[in-house]
Protein backbone atom coordinates (compact mmCIF):
# COMPACT_ATOMS: atom_id res chain seq x y z
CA UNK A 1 133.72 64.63 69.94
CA UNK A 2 130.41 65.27 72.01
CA UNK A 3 131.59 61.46 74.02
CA UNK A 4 134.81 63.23 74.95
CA UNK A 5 133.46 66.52 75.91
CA UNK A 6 131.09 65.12 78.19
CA UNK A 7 133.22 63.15 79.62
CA UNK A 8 136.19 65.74 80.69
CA UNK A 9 133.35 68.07 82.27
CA UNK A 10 133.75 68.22 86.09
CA UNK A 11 130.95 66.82 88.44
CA UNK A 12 129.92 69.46 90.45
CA UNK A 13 127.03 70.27 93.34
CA UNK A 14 124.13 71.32 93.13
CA UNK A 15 124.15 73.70 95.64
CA UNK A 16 120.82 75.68 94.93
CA UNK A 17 117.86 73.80 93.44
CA UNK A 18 116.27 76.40 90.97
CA UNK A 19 113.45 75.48 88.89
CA UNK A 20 115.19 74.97 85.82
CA UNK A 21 117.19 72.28 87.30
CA UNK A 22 114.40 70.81 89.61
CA UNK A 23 112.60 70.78 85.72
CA UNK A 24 115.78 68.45 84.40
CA UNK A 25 116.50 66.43 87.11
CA UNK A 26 112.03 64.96 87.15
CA UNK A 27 112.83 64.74 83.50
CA UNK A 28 115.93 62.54 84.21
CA UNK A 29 113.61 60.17 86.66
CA UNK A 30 111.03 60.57 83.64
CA UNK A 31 113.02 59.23 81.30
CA UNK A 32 114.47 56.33 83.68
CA UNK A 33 110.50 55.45 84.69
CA UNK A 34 111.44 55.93 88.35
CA UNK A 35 108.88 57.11 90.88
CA UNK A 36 110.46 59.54 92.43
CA UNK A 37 109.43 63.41 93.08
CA UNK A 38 110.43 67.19 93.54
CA UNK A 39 110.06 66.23 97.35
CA UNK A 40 112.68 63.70 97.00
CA UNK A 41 114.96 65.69 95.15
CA UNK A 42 114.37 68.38 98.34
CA UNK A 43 115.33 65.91 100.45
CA UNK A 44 118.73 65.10 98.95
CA UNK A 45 119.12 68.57 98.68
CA UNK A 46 118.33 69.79 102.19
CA UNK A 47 119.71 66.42 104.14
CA UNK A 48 122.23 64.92 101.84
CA UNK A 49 124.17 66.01 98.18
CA UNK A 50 123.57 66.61 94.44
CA UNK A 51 125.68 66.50 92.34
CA UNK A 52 125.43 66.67 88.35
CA UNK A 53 127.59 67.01 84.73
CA UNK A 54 126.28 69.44 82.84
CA UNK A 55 127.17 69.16 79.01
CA UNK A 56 128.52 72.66 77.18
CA UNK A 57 125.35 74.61 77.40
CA UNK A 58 125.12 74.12 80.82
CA UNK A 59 122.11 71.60 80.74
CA UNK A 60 122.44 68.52 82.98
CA UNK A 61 123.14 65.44 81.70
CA UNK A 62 123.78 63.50 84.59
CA UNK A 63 123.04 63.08 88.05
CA UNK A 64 124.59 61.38 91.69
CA UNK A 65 122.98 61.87 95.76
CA UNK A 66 124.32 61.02 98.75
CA UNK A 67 122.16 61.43 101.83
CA UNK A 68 123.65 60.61 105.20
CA UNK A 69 122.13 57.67 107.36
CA UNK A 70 123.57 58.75 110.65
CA UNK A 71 127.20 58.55 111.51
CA UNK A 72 127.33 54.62 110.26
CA UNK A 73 126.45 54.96 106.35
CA UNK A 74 125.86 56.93 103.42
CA UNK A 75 123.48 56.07 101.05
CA UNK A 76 123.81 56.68 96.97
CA UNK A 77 121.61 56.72 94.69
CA UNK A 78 120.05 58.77 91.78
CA UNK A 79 122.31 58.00 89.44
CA UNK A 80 120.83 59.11 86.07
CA UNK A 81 121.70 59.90 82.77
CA UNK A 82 119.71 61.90 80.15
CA UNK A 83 119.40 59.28 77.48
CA UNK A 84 121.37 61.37 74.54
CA UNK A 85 124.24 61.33 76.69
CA UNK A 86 124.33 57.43 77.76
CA UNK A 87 127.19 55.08 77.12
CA UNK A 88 129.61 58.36 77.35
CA UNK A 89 131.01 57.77 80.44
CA UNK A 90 128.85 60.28 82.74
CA UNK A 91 127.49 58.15 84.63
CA UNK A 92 130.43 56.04 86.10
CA UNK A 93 132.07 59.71 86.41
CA UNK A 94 129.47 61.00 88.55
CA UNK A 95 129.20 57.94 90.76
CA UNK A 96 132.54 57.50 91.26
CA UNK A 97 132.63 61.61 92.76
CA UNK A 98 129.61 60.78 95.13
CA UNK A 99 131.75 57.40 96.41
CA UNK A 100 134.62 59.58 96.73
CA UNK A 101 132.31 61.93 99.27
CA UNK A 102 131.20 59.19 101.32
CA UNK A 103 134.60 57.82 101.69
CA UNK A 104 135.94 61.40 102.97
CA UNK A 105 133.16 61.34 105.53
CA UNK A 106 134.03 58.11 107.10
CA UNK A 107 130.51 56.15 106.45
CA UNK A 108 130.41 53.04 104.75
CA UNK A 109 128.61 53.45 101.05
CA UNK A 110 125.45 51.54 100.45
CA UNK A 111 123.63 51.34 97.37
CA UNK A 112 119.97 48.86 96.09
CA UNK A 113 121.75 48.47 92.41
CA UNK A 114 119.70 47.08 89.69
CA UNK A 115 121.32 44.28 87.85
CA UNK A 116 122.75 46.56 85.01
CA UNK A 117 124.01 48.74 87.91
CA UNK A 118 125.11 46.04 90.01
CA UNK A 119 128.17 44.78 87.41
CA UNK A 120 129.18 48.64 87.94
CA UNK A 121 129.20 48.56 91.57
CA UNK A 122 131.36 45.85 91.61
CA UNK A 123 134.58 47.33 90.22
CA UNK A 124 134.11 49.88 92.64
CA UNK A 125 134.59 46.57 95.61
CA UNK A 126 130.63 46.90 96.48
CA UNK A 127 129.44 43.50 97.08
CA UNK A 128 126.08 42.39 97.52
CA UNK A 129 124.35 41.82 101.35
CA UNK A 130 121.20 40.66 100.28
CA UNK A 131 118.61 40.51 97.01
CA UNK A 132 114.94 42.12 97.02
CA UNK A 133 112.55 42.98 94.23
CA UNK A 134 110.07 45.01 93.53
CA UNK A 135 106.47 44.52 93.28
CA UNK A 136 103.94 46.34 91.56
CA UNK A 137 99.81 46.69 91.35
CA UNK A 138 97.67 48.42 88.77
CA UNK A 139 95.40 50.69 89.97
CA UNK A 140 91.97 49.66 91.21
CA UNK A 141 88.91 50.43 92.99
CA UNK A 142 90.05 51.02 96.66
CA UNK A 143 88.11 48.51 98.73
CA UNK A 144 88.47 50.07 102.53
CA UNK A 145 88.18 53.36 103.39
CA UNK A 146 90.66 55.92 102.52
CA UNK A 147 93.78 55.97 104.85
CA UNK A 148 94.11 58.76 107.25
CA UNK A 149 96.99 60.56 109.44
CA UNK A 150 97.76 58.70 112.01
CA UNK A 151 99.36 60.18 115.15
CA UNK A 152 102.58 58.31 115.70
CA UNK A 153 105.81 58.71 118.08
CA UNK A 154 108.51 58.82 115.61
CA UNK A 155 111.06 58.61 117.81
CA UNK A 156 109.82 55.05 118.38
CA UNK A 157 109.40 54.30 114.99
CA UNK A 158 112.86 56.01 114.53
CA UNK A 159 114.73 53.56 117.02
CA UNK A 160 112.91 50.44 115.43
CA UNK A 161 114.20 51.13 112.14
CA UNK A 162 117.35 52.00 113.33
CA UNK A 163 117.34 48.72 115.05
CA UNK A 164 116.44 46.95 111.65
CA UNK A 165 118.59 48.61 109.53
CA UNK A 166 121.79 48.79 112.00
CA UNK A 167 122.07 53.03 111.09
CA UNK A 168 120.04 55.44 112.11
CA UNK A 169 117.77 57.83 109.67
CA UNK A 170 115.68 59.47 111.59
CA UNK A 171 115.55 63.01 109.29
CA UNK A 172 114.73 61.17 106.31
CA UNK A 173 111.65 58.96 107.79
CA UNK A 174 110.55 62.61 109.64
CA UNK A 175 110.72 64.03 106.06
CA UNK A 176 108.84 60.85 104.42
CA UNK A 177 106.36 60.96 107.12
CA UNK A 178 105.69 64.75 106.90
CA UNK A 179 104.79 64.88 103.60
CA UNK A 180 101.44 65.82 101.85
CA UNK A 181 99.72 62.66 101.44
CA UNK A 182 101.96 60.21 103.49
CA UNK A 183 100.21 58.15 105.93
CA UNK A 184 101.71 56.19 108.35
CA UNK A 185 100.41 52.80 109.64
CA UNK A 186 101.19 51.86 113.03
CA UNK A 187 100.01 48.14 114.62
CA UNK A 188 100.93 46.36 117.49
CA UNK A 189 103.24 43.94 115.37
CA UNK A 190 104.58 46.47 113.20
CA UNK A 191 104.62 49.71 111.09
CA UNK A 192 104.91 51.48 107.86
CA UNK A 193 104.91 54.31 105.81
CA UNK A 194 102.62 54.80 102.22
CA UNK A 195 103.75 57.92 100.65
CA UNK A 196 102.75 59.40 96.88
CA UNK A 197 104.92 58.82 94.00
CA UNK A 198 105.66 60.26 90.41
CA UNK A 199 103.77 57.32 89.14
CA UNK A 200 102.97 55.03 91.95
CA UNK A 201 102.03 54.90 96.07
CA UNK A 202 105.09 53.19 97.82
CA UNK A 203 104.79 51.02 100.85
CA UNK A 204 107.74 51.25 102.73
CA UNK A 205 109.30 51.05 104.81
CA UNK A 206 107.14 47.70 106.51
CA UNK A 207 108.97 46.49 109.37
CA UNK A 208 106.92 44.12 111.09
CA UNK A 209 107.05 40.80 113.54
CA UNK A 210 106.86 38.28 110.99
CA UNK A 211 105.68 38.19 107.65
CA UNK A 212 102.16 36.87 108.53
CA UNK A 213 101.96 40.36 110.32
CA UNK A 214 103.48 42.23 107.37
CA UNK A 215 100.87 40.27 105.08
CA UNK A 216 98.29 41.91 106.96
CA UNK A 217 99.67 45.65 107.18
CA UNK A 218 101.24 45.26 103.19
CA UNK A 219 97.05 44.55 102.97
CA UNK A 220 95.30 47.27 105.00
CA UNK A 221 97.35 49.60 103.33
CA UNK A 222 96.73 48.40 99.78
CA UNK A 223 92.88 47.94 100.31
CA UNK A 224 92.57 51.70 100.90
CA UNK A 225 94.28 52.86 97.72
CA UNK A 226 93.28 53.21 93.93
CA UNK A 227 96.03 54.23 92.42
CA UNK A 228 98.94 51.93 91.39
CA UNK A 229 101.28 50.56 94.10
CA UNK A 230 105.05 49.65 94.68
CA UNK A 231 106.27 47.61 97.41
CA UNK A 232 110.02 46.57 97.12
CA UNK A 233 110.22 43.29 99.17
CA UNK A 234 113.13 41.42 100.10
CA UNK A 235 113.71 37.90 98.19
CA UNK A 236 113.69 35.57 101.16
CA UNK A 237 109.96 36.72 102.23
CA UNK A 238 108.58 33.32 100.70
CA UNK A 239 105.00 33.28 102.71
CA UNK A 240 104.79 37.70 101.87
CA UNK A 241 105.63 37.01 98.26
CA UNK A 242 103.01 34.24 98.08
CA UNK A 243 100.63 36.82 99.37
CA UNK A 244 101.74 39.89 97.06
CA UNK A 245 101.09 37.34 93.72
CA UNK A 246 97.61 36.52 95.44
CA UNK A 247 96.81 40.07 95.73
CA UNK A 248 97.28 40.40 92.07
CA UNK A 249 101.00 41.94 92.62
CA UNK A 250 103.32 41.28 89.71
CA UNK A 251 107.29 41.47 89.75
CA UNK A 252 109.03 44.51 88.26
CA UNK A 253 112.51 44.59 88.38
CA UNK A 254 114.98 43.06 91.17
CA UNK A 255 118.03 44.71 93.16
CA UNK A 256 120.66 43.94 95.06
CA UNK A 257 121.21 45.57 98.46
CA UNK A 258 125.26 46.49 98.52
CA UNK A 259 127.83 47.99 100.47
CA UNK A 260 131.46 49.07 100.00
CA UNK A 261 133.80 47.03 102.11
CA UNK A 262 133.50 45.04 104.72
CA UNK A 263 132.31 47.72 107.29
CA UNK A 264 128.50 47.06 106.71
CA UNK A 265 126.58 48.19 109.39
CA UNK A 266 123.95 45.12 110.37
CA UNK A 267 121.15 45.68 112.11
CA UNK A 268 118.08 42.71 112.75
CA UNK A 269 116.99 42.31 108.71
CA UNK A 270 114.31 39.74 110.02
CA UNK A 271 112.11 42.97 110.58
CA UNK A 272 112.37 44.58 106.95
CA UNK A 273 109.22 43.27 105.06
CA UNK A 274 109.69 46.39 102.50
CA UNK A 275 112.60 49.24 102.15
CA UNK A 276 111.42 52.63 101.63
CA UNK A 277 112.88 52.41 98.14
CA UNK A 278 116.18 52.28 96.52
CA UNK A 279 116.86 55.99 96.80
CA UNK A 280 116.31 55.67 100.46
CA UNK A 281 117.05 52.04 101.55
């Protein structure tokens, strides 16, 4: 009874993002051990789309995003579901409404899928572009001095990653950038961005000239933080990962970079050392 009632609900957006909700939604990443924050859930809010299925008491039990990468793509991602109300149905449902949305708006969908995700994606005719993973490091003593705000021209850096990626997401790297905490790293042979998480720094994104220089920005950055770190690195990085297990990195959990169709924007990938994440890309 509760499978089929939670299924026929409507996905709907989240148009205002009270506390309440704000509350469910952290406790939806909380119970999925994601990393991300009330900033990020701002940021889908103010740039991109929520939306959610709520069960009969109005409490959400599920959750979609689509945030807008220029006039290219569409990214989606925050698919959750409160863990009482798995294996019902809400998640597919709620997907399926944000693909829907980025189909009406002309972009191409993107996704990073995890490997449970990524048999999903597929009946949906998302194939996979390329394979990273994510890697991970306890916290420890930082062993350089603390990192600081650097001044940086973000349209620059904006262009670049456009250039890497093959869309352009400028909003989102101003609103990564901008943050409390974020610190940006900027080097002659590349850049990147370390930002707080619900559980974990993230590096990313890296871009960089080759993966020699990426070793050595993935390593200033790390040096000057204690706290626990996540870098999600694509798969074909051989000399980085070799570096990141040296480090005393370990491997968390893979994904698969996909897109709907054959309309995939490419951009030069030889740049990306680390994504920002798979909420982001």
């Amino acid at each position: 009874m509760a499978s089929t009632e939670h299924v026929a609900r409507q996905v709907e957006a989240l148009n205002a993002l009270g506390d309440v909700d704000l509350a469910t939604l952290g406790q939806l990443v909380a119970d999925s051990g994601w990393n991300q924050t009330a900033d990020d859930w701002a940021l889908f809010a103010t740039q991109g789309s929520i939306y959610v299925v709520r069960d009969a008491d109005r409490r959400i039990v599920a959750s979609g995003a689509v945030l807008p990468m220029g006039a290219k793509a569409a990214w989606i991602s925050m698919v959750l579901v409160t863990p009482g109300a798995r294996g019902q149905g809400v998640g597919r449902q709620v997907f399926a409404h944000c693909l829907e949305v980025v189909r009406q708006s002309g972009r191409t969908a993107m996704l990073d899928a995890t490997p449970a995700g990524e048999a999903l994606y597929r009946q949906f005719d998302f194939s996979p572009l390329w394979r990273l993973t994510r890697w991970q490091r306890a916290a420890q003593p930082a062993t350089s001095p603390a990192l600081h705000r650097e001044s940086i021209d973000l349209d620059a850096l904006a262009a670049l990653d456009a250039d890497a990626l093959g869309f352009a997401r400028r909003a989102v790297l101003e609103d990564l950038a901008d943050r409390e905490g974020s610190r940006l790293l900027r080097r002659a042979n590349g850049f990147a961005i370390v930002r707080a998480g619900r559980i974990a720094h993230q590096i990313g994104p890296l871009l960089a000239t080759s993966e020699a220089a990426a070793a050595a920005l993935l390593g200033d950055a790390a040096a000057r933080l204690a706290g626990p770190v996540f870098v999600d690195v694509p798969d074909d990085r051989p000399a980085l990962r070799e570096w990141l297990a040296g480090a005393g990195f370990t491997t968390q959990r893979s994904f698969a970079r996909m897109a709907a169709g054959a309309d995939a924007p490419e951009g030069q990938r030889s740049f990306i050392h680390a994504i920002a994440g798979p909420e982001f890309g």
